[in-house]
Protein backbone atom coordinates (compact mmCIF):
# COMPACT_ATOMS: atom_id res chain seq x y z
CA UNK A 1 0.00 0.00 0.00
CA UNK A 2 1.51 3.50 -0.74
CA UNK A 3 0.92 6.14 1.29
CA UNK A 4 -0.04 8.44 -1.68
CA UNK A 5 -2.85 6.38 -2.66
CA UNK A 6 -6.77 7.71 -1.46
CA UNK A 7 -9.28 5.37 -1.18
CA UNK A 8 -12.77 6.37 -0.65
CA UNK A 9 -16.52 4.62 0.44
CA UNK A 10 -19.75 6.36 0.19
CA UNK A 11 -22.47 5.55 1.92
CA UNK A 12 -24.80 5.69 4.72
CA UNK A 13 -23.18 3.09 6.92
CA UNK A 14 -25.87 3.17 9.20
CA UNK A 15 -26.33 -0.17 11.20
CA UNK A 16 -23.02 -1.61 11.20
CA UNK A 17 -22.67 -5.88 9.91
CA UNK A 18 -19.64 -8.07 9.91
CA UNK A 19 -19.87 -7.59 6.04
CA UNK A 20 -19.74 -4.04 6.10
CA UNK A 21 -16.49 -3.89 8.35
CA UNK A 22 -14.57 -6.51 5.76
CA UNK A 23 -15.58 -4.15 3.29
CA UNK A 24 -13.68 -1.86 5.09
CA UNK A 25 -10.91 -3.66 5.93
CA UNK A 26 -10.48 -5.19 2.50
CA UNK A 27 -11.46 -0.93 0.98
CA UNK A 28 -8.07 0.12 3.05
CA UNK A 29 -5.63 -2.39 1.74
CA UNK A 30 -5.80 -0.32 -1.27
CA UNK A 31 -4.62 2.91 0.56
CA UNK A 32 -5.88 5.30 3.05
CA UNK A 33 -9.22 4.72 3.48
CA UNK A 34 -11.60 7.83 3.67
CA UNK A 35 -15.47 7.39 4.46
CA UNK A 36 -17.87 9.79 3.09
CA UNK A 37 -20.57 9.27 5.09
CA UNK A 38 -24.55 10.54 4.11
CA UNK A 39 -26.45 13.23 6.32
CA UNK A 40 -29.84 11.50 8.08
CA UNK A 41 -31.43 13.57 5.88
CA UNK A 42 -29.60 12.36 2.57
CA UNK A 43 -30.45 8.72 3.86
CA UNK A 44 -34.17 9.99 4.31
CA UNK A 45 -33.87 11.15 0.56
CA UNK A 46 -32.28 8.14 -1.42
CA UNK A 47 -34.05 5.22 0.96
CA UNK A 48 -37.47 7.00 1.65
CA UNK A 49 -36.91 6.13 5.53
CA UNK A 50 -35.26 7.34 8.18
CA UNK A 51 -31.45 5.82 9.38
CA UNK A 52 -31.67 3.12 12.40
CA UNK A 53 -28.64 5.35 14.09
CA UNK A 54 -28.32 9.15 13.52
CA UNK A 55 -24.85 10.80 12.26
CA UNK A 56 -23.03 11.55 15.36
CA UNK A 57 -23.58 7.56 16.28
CA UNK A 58 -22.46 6.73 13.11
CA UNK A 59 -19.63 9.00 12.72
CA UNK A 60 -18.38 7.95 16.19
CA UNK A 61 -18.87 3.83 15.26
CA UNK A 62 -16.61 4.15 12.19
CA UNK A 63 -14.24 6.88 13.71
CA UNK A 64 -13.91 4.22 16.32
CA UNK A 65 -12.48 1.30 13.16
CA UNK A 66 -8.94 0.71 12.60
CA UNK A 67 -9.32 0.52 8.85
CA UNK A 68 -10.57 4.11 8.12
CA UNK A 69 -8.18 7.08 8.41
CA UNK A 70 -10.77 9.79 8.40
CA UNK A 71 -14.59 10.88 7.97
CA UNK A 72 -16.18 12.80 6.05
CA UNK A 73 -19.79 13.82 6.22
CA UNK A 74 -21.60 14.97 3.23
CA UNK A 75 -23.91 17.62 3.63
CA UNK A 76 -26.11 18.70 0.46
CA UNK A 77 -23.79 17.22 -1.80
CA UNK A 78 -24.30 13.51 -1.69
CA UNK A 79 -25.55 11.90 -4.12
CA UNK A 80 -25.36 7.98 -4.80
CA UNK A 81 -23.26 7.76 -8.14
CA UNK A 82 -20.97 10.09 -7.58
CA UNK A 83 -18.55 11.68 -5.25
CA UNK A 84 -18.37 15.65 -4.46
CA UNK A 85 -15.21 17.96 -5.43
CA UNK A 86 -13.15 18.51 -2.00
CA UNK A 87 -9.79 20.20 -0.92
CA UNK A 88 -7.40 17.62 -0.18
CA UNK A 89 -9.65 14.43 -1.96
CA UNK A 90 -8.19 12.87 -5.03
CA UNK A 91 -9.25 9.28 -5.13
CA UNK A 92 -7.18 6.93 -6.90
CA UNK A 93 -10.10 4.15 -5.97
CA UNK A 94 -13.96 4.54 -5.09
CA UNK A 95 -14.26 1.05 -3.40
CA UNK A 96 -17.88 -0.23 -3.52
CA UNK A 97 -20.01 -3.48 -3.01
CA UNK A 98 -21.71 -5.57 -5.64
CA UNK A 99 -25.02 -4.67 -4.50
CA UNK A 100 -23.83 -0.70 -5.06
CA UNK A 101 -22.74 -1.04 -8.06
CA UNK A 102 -23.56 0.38 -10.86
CA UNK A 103 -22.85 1.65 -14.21
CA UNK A 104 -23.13 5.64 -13.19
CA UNK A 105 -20.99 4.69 -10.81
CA UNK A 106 -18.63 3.18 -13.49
CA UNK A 107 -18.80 5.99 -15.75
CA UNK A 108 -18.43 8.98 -12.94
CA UNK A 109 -14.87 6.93 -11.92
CA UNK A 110 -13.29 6.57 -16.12
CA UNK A 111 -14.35 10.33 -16.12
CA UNK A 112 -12.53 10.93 -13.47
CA UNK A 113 -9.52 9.26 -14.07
CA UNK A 114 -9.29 6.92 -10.88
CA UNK A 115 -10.30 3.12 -10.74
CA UNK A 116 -14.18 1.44 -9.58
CA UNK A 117 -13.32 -1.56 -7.35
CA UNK A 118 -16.08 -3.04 -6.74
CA UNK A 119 -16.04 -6.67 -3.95
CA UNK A 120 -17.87 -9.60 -4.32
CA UNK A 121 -19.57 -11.44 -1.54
CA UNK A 122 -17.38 -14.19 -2.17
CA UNK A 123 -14.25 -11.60 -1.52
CA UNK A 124 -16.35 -10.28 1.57
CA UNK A 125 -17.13 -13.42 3.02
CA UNK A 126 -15.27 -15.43 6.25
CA UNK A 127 -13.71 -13.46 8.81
CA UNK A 128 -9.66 -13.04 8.91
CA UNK A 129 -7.92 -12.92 11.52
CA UNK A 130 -6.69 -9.33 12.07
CA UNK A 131 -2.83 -8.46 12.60
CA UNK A 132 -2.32 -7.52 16.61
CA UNK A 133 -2.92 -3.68 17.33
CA UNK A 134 -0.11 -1.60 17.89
CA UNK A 135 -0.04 -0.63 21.51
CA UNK A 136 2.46 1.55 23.94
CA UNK A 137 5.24 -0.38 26.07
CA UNK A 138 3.62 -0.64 29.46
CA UNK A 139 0.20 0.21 28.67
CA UNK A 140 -1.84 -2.34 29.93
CA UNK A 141 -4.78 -4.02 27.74
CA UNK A 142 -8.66 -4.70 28.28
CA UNK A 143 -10.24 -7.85 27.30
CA UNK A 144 -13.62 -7.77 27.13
CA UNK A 145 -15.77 -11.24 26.63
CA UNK A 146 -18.98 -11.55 25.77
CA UNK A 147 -22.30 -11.95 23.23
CA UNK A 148 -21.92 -9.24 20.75
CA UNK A 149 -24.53 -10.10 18.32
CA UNK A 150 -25.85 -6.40 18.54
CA UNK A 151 -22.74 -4.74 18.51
CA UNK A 152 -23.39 -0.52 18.95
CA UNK A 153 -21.89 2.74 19.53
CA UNK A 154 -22.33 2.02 23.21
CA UNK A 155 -20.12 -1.02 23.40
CA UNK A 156 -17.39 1.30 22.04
CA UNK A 157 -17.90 4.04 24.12
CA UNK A 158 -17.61 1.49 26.92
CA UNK A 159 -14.36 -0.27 25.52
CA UNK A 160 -12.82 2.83 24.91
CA UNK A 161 -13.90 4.34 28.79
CA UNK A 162 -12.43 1.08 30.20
CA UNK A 163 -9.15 1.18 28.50
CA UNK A 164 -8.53 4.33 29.84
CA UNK A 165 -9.05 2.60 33.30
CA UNK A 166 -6.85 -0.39 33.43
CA UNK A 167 -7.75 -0.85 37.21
CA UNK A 168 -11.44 -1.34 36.59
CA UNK A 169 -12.15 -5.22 36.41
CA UNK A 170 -15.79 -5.73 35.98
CA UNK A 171 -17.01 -9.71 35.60
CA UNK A 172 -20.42 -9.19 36.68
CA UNK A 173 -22.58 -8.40 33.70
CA UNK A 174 -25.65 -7.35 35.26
CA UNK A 175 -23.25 -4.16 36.79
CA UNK A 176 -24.56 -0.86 35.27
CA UNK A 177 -20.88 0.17 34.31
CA UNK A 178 -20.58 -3.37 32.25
CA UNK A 179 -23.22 -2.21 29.84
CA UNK A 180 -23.76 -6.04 28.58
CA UNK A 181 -20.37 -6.53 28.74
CA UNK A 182 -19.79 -10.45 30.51
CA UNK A 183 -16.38 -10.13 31.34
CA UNK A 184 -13.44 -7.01 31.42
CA UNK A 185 -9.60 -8.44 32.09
CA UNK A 186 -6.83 -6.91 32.54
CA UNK A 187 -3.75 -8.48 30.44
């Protein structure tokens, strides 16, 4: 991956799957990943209903994965085939899904002189194993165990709270301060 290279996603990302964050993943081995994420109201427009999570949650759930570098939140000037003019954006790659894509879309990135790569479900599918995160000599880590088959903005919130408390242990998931966690360790 060069550092040079943009990469960019557009979309409402609103309610979060495991398919959505490979896309991600798999978006930023290309280069730095950038997320242009819709308004509630854009969402409104192009779905005709409202988003299951407003911006700020949304914003804050992808600000909050490794893969993306930065967010972006497009105000009037979202639309679904293409992507806006901006200081500092020149895509070399719009990365998009199967079920996104489209032949506007196709068209808007040959005009524009930077590659469509669109995934496949089959490219999207499984779940690798991620590489160990980076952390500082001495800093001590949080484990947290549990059932996160409705993973939110407030499990993150909590995650990040508790890792800036390394001598909270909570094990008792009924505890207020757990908020569904089952277990926090200290490694």
């Amino acid at each position: 991956m060069s550092a040079e290279q943009q990469v960019v996603v557009s979309g409402a990302f609103d309610d979060l799957k495991s398919r959505d964050l490979r896309f991600l993943e798999e978006s930023s081995k290309l280069g730095e990943l950038t997320v242009l994420l819709w308004t509630d109201h854009a969402i409104q427009q192009f779905s005709g209903k409202p988003p299951e999570f407003p911006l700020a949650e949304r914003s804050y759930f992808l600000n909050a994965v490794r893969y993306v570098t930065r967010i972006v939140t497009l105000g009037g000037s979202a639309t679904p085939d293409s992507l806006p003019e901006m200081p500092g954006l020149r895509p070399q790659f719009w990365a998009d899904v199967e079920t996104s894509s489209n032949p506007e879309r196709e068209r808007f990135c040959r005009g524009n002189n930077f590659a469509h790569r669109v995934f496949t479900a089959h490219e999207l599918a499984g779940f690798r194993e991620p590489p160990p995160m980076p952390s500082a000599p001495g800093k001590k880590k949080v484990v947290a165990t549990g059932c996160y088959d409705w993973f939110h903005s407030g499990h993150v919130r909590f995650a990040a709270s508790s890792s800036e408390h390394p001598r909270q242990v909570c094990r008792n998931a009924a505890a207020p301060s757990c908020e569904g966690f089952k277990n926090i360790y200290l490694i």
